[in-house]
C-alpha atoms as a PDB file:
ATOM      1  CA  UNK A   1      -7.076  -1.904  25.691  1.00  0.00           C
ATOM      2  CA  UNK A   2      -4.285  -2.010  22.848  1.00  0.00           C
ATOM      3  CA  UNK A   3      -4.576  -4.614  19.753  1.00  0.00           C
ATOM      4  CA  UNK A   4      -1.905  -6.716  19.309  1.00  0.00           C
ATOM      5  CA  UNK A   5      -1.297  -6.010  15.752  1.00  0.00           C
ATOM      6  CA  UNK A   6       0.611  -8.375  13.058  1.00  0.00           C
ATOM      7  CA  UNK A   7       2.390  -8.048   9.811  1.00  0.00           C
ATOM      8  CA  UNK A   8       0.793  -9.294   7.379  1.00  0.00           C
ATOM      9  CA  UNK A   9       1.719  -9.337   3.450  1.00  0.00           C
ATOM     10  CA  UNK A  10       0.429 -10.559   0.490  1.00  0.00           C
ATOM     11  CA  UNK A  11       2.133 -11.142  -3.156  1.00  0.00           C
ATOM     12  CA  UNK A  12       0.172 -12.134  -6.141  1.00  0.00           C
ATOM     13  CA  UNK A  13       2.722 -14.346  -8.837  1.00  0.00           C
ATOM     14  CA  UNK A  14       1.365 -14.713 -12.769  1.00  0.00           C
ATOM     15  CA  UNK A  15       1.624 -18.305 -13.966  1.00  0.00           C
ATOM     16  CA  UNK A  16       5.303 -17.922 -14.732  1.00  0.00           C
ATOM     17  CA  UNK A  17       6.238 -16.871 -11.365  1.00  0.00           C
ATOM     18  CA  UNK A  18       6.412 -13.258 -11.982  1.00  0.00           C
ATOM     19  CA  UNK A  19       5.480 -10.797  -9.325  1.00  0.00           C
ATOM     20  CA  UNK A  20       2.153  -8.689 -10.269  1.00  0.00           C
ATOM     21  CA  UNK A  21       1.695  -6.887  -7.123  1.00  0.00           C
ATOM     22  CA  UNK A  22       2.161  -6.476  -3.438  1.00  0.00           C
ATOM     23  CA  UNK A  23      -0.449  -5.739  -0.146  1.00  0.00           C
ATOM     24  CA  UNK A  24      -0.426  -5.296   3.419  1.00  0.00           C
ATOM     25  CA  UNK A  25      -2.911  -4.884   5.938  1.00  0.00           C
ATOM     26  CA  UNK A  26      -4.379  -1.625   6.609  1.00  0.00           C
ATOM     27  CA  UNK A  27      -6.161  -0.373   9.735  1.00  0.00           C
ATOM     28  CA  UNK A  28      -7.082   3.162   8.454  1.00  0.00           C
ATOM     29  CA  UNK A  29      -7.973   2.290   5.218  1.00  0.00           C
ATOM     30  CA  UNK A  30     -10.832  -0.052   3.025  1.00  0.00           C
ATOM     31  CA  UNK A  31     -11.798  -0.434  -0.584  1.00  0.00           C
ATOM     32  CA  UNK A  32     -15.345  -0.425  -2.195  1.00  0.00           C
ATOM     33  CA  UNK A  33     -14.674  -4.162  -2.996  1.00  0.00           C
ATOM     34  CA  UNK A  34     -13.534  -4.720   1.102  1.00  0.00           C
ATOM     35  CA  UNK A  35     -16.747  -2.945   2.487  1.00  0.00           C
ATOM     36  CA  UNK A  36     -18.869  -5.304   0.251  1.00  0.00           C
ATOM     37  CA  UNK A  37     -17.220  -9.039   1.011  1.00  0.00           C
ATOM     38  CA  UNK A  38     -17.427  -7.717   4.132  1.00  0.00           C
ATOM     39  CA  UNK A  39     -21.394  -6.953   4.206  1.00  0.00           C
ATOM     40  CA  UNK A  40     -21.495 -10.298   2.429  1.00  0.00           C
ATOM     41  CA  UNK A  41     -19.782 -12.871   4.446  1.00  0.00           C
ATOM     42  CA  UNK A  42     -21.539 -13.344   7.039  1.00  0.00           C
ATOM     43  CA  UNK A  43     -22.001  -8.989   8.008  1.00  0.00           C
ATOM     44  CA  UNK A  44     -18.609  -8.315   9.481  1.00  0.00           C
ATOM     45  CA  UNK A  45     -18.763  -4.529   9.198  1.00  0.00           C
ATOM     46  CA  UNK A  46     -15.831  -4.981  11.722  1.00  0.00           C
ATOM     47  CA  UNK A  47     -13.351  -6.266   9.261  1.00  0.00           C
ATOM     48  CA  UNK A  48     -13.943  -3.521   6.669  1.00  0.00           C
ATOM     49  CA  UNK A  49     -10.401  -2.342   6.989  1.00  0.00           C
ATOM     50  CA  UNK A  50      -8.232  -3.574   4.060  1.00  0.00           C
ATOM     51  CA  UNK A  51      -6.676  -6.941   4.149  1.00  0.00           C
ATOM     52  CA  UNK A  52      -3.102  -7.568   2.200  1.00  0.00           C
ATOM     53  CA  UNK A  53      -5.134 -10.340  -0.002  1.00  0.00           C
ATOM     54  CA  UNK A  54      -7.857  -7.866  -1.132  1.00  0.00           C
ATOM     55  CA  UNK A  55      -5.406  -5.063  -1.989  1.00  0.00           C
ATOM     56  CA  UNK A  56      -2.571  -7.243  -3.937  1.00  0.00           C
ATOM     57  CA  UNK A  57      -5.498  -8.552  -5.757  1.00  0.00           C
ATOM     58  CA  UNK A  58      -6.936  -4.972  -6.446  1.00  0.00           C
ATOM     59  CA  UNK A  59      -3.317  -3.826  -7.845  1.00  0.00           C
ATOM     60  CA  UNK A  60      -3.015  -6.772 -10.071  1.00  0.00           C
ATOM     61  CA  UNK A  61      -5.213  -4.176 -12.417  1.00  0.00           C
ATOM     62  CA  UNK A  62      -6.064  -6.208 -15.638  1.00  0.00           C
ATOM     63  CA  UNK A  63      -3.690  -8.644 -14.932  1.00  0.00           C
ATOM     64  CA  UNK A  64      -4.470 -12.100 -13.925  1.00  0.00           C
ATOM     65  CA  UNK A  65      -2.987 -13.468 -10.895  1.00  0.00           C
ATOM     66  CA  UNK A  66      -2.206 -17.537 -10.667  1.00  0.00           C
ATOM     67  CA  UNK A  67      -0.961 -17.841  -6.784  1.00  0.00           C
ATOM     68  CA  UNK A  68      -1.013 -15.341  -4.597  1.00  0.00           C
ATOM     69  CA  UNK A  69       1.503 -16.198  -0.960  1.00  0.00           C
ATOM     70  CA  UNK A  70       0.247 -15.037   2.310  1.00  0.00           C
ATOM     71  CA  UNK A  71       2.770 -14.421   5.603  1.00  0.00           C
ATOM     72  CA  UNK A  72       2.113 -13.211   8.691  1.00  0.00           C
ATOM     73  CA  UNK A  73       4.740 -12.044  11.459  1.00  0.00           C
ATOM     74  CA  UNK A  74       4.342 -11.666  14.872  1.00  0.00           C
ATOM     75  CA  UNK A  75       5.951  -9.267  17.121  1.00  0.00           C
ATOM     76  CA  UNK A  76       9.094 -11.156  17.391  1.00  0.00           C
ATOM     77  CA  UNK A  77       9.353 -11.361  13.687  1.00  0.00           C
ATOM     78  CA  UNK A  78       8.712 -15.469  14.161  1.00  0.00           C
ATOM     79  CA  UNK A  79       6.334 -16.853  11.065  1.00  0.00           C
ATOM     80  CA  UNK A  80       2.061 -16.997  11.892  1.00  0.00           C
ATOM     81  CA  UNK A  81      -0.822 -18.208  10.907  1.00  0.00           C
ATOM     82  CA  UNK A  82      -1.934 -16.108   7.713  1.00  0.00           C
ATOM     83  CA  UNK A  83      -4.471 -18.572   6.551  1.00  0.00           C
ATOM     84  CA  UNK A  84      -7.282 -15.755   4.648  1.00  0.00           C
ATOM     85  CA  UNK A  85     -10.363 -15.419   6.433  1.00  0.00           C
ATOM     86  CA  UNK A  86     -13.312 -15.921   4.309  1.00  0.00           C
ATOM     87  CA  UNK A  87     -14.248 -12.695   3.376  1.00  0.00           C
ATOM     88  CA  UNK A  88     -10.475 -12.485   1.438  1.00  0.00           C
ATOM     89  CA  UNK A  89     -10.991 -16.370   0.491  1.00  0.00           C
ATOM     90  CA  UNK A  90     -14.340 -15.014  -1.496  1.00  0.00           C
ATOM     91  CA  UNK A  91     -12.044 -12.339  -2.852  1.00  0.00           C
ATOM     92  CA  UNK A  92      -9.390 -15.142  -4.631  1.00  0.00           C
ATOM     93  CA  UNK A  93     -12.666 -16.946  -5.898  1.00  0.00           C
ATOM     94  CA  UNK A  94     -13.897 -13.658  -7.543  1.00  0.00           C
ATOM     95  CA  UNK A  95     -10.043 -13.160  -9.125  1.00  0.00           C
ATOM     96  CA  UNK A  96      -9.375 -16.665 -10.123  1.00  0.00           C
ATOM     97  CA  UNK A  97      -6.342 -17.546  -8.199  1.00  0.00           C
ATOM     98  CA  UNK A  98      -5.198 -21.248  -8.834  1.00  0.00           C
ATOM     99  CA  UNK A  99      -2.592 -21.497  -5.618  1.00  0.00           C
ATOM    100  CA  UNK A 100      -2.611 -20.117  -2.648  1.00  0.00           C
ATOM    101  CA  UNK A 101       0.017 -20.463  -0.340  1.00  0.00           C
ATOM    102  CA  UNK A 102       0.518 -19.279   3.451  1.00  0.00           C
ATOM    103  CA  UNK A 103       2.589 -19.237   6.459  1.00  0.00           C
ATOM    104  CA  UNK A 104       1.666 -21.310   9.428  1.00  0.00           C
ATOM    105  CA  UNK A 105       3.828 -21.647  12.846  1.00  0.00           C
ATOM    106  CA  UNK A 106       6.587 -23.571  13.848  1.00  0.00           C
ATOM    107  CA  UNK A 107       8.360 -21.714   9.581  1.00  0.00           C
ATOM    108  CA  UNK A 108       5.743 -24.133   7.411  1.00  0.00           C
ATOM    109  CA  UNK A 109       4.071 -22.956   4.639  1.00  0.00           C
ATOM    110  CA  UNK A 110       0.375 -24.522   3.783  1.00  0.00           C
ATOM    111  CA  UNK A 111      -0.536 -24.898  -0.043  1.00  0.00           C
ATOM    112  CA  UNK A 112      -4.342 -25.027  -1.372  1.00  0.00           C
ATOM    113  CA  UNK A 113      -5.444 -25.427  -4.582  1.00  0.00           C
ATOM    114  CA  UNK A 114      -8.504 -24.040  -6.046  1.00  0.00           C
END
């Protein structure tokens, strides 16, 4: 049985719109901070693998990041729902990200505000 695997990215902006970091999924690697939202929220030791929010967050270092923008792509390159799951909405709590901002289908982008 083969996953159908996405592209998924994540870039976290300062307040000024500057780029602090970048992260994409990873399905061979996870982070101390991953395996513990994980445990957390709701004990999905199946989603211990790195998400693209967690890991743009994590290379913000001691910067603070004000929006971080989600997008997904499907195998046809066509925009996808990259609303976070909770485990990685937890993780934007615990950073203190203001905006969030993600791709949804038919090319629209969905902005929250925390």
């Amino acid at each position: 049985m083969s996953v159908k695997r996405y592209k998924l990215f994540a870039t976290c902006y300062d307040k000024r719109g500057r780029i602090l970091s970048y992260g994409e999924n990873s399905y061979s690697k996870t982070h101390p901070l991953m395996a513990e939202l994980s445990k957390e929220m709701h004990g999905h030791p199946e989603k211990m693998y790195l998400h693209a929010e967690v890991q743009a967050l994590l290379r913000c270092g001691d910067k603070k990041p004000y929006k971080l923008i989600v997008q997904r792509f499907d195998s046809e390159g066509k925009p996808a729902m990259a609303k976070p799951c909770p485990i990685c909405q937890k993780a934007l709590q615990l950073y203190g990200v203001k905006e969030l901002w993600y791709t949804a289908e038919h090319q629209q982008m969905i902005k929250e505000r925390f």
